[in-house]
PDB file of N, CA and C in Angstrom:
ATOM      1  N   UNK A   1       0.845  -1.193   0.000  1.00  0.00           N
ATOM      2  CA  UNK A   1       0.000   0.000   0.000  1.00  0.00           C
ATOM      3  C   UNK A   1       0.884   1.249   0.000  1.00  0.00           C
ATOM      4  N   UNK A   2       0.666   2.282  -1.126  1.00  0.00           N
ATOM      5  CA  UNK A   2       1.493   3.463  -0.970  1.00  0.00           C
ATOM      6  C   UNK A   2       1.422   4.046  -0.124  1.00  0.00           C
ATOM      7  N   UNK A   3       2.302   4.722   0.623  1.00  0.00           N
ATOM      8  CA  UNK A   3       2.530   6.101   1.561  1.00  0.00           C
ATOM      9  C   UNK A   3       1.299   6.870   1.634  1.00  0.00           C
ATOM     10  N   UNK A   4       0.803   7.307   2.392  1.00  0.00           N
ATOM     11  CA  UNK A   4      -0.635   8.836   3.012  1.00  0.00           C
ATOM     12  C   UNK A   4       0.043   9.872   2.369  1.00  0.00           C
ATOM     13  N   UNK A   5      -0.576  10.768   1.463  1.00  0.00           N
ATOM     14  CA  UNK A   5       0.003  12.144   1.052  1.00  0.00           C
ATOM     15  C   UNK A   5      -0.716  13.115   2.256  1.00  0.00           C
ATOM     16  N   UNK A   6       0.448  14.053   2.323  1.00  0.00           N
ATOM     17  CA  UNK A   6       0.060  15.328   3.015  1.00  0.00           C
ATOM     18  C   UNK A   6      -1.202  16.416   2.687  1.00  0.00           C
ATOM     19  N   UNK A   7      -2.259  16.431   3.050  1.00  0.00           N
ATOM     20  CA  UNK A   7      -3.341  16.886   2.553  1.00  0.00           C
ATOM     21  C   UNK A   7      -2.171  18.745   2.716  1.00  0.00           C
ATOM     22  N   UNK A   8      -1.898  19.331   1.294  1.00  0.00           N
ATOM     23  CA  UNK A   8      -1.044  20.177   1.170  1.00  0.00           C
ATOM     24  C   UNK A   8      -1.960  21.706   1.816  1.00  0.00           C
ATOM     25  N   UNK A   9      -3.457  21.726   1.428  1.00  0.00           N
ATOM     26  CA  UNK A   9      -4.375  22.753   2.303  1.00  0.00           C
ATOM     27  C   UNK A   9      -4.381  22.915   3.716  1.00  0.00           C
ATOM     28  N   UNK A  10      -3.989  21.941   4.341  1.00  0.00           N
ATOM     29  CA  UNK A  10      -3.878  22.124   5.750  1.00  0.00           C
ATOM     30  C   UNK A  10      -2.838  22.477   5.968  1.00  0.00           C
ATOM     31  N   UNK A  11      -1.633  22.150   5.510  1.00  0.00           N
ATOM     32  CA  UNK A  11      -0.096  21.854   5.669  1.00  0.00           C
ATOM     33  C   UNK A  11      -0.038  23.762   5.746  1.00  0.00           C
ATOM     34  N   UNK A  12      -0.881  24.448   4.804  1.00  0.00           N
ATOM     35  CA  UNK A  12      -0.704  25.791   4.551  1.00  0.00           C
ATOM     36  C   UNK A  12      -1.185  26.472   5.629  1.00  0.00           C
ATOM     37  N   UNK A  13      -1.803  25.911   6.525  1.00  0.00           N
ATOM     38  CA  UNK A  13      -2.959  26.609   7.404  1.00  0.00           C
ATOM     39  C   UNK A  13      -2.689  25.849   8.491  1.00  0.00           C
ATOM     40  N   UNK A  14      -2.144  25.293   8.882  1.00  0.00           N
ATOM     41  CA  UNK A  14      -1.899  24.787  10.691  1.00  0.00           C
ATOM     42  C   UNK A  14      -0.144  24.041  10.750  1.00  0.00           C
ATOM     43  N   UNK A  15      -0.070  24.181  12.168  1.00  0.00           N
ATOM     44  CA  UNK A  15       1.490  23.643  12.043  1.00  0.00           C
ATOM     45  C   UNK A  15       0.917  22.704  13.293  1.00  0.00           C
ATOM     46  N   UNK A  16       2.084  21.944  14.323  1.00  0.00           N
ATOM     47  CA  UNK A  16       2.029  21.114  15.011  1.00  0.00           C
ATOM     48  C   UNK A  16       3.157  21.806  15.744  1.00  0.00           C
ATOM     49  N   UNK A  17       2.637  21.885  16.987  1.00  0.00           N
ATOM     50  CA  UNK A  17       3.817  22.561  18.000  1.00  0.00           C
ATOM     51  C   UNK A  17       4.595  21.912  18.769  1.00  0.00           C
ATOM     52  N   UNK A  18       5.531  21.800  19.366  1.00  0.00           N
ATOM     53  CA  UNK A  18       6.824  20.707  19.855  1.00  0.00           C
ATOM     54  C   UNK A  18       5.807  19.810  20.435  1.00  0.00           C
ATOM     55  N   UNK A  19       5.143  20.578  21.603  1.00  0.00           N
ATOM     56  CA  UNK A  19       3.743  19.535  22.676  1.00  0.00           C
ATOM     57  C   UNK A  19       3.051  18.953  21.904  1.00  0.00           C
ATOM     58  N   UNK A  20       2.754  18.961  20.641  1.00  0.00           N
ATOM     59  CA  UNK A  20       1.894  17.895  19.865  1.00  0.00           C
ATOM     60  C   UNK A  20       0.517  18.604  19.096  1.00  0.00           C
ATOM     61  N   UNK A  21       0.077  19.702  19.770  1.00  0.00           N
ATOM     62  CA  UNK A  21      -0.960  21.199  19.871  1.00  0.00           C
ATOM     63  C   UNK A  21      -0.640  21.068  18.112  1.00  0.00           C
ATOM     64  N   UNK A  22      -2.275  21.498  17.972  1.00  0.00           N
ATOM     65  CA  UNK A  22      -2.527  21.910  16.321  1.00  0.00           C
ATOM     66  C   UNK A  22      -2.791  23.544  16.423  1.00  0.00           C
ATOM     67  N   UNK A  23      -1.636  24.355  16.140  1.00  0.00           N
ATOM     68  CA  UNK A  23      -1.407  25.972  16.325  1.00  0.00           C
ATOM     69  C   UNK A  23      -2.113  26.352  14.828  1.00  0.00           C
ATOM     70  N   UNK A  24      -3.258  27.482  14.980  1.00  0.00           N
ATOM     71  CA  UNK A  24      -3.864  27.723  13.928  1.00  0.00           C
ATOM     72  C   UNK A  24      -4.200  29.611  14.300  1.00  0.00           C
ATOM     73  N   UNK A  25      -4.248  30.388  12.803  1.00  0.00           N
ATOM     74  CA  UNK A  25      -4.485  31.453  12.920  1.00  0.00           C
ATOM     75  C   UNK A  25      -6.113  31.577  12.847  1.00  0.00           C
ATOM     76  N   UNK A  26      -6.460  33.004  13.532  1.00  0.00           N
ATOM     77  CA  UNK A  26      -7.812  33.453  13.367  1.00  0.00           C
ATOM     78  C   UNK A  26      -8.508  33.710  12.063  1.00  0.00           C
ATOM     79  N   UNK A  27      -9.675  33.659  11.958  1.00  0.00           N
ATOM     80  CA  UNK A  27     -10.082  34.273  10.693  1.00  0.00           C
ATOM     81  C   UNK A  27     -10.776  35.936  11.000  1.00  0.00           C
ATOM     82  N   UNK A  28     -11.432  35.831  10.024  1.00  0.00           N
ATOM     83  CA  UNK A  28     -11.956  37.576  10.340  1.00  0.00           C
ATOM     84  C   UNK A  28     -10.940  38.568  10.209  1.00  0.00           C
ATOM     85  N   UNK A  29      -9.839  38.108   9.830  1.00  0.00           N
ATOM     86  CA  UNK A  29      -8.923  39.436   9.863  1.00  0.00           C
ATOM     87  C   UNK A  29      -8.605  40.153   8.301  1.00  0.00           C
ATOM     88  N   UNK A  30      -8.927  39.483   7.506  1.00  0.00           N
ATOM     89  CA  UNK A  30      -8.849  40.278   5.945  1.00  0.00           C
ATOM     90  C   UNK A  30      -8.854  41.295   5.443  1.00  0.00           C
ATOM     91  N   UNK A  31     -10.507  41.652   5.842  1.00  0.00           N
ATOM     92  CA  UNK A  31     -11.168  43.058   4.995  1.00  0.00           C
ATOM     93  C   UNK A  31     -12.369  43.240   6.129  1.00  0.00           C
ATOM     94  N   UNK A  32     -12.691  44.388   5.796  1.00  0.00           N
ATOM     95  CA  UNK A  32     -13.769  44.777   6.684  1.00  0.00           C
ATOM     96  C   UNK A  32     -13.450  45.441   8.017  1.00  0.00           C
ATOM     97  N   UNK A  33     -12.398  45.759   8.223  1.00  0.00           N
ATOM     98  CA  UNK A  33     -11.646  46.278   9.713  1.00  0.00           C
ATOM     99  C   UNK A  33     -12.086  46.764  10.297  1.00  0.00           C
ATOM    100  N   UNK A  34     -12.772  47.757   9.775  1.00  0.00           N
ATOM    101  CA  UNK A  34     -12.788  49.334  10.279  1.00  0.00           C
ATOM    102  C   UNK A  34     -14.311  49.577  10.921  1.00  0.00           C
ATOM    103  N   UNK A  35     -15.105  48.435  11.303  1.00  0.00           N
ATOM    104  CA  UNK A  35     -16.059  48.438  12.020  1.00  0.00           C
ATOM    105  C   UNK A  35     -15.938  47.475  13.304  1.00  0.00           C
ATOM    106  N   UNK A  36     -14.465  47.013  13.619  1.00  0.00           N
ATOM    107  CA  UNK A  36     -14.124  45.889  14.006  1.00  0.00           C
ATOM    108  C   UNK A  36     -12.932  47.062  15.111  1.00  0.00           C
ATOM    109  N   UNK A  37     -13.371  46.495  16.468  1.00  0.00           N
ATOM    110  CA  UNK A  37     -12.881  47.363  17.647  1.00  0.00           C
ATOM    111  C   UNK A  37     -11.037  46.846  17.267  1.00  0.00           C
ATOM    112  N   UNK A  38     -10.243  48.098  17.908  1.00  0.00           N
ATOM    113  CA  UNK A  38      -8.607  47.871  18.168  1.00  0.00           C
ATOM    114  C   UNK A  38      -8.472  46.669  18.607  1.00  0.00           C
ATOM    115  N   UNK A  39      -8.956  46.351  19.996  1.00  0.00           N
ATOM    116  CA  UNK A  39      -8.675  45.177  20.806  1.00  0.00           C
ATOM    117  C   UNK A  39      -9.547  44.052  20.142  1.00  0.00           C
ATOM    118  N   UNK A  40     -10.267  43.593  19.284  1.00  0.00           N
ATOM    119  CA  UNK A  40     -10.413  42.820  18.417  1.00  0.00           C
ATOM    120  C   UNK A  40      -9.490  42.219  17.703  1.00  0.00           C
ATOM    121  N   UNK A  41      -8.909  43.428  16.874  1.00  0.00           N
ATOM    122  CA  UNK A  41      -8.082  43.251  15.913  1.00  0.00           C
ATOM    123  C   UNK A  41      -6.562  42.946  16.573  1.00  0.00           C
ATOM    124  N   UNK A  42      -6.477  43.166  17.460  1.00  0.00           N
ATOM    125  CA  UNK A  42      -5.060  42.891  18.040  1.00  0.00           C
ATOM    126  C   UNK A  42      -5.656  41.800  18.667  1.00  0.00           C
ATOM    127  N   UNK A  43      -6.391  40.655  18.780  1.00  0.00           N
ATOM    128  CA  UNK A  43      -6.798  39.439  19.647  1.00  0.00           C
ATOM    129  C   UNK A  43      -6.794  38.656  18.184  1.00  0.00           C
ATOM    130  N   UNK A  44      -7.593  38.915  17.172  1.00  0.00           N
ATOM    131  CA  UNK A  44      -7.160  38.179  15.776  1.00  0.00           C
ATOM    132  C   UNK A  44      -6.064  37.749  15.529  1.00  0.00           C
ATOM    133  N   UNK A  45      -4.853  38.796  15.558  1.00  0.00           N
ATOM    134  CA  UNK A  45      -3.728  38.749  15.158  1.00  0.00           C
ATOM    135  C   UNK A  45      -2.712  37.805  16.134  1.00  0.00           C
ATOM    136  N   UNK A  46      -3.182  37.200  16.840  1.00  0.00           N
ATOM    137  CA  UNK A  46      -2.267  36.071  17.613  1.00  0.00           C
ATOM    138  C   UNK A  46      -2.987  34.324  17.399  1.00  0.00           C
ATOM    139  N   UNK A  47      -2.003  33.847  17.514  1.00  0.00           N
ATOM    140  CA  UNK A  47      -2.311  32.138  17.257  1.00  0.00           C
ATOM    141  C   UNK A  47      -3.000  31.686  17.838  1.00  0.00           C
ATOM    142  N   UNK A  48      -4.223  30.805  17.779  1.00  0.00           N
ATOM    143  CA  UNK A  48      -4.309  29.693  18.942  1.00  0.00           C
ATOM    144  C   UNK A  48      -4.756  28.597  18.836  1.00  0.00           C
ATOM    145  N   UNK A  49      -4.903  27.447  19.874  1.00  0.00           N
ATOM    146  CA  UNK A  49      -4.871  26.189  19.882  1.00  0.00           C
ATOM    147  C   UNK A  49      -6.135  25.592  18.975  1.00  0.00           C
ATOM    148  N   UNK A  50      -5.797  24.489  18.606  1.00  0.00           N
ATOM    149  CA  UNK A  50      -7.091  23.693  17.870  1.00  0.00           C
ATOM    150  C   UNK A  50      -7.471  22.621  19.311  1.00  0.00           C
ATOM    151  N   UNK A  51      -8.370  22.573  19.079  1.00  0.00           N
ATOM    152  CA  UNK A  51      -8.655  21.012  20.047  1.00  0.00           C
ATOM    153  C   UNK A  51      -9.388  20.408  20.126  1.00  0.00           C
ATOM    154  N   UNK A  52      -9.755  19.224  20.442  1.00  0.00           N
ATOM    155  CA  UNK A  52     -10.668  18.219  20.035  1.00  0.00           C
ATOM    156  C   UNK A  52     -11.140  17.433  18.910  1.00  0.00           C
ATOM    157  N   UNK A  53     -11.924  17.061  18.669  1.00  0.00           N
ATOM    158  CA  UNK A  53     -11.843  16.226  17.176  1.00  0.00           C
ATOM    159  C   UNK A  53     -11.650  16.899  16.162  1.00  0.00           C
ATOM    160  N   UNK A  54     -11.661  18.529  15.936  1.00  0.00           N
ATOM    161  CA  UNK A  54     -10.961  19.147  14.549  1.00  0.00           C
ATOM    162  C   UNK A  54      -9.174  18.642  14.447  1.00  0.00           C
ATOM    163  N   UNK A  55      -8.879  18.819  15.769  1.00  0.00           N
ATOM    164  CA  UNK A  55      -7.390  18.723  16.053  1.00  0.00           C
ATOM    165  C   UNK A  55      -6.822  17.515  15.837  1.00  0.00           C
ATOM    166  N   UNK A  56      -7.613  16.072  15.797  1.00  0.00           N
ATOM    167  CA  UNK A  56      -7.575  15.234  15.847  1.00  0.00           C
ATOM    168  C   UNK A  56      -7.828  15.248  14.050  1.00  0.00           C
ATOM    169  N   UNK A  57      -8.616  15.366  14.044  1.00  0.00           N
ATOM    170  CA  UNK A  57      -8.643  15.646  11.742  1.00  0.00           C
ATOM    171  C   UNK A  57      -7.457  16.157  11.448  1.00  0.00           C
ATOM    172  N   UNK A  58      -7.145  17.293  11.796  1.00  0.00           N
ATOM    173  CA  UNK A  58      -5.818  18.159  11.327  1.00  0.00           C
ATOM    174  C   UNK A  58      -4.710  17.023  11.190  1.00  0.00           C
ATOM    175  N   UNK A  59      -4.539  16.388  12.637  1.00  0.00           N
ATOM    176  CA  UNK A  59      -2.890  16.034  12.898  1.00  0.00           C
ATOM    177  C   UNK A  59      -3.341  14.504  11.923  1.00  0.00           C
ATOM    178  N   UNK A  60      -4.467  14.182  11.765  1.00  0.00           N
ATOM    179  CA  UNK A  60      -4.437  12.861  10.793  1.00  0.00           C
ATOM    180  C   UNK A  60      -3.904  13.605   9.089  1.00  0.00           C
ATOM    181  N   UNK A  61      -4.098  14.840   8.556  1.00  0.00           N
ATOM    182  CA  UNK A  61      -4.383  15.233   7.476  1.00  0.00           C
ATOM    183  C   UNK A  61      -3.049  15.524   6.939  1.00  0.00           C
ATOM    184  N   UNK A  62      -1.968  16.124   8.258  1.00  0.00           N
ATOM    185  CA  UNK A  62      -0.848  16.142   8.262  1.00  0.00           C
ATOM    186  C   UNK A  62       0.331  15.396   8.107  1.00  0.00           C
ATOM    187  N   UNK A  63      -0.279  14.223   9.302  1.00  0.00           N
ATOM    188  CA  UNK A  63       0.919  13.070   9.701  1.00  0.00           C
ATOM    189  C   UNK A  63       0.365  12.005   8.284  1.00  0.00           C
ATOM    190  N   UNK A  64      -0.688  12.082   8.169  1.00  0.00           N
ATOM    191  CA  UNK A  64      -1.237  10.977   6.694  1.00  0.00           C
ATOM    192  C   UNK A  64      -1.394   9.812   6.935  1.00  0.00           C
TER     193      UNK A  64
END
């Protein structure tokens, strides 16, 4: 049976952090800003954890 390919869409959009954690960015941050509070937009702009059965999809989509 051949090798699992790296589903390459995820690979672009989540990493795997030393602890094992599926590290993913926010959405909402594109377009549309400017009705969207400072402290919003500076809470967008930082990483955070995936968890539970998405996280569990991810690290299968990754590891293959």
């Amino acid at each position: 049976m051949p090798k699992q390919k790296t589903h390459r869409g995820a690979a672009k959009r989540f990493k795997i952090s030393a602890g094992g954690k599926v590290i993913r960015h926010h959405s909402m941050h594109s377009h549309i800003l400017t009705k969207k509070t400072t402290k919003r937009k500076r809470k967008l702009r930082q990483q955070t954890v995936t968890t539970g059965k998405m996280a569990r999809n991810i690290k299968e989509m990754l590891h293959g």
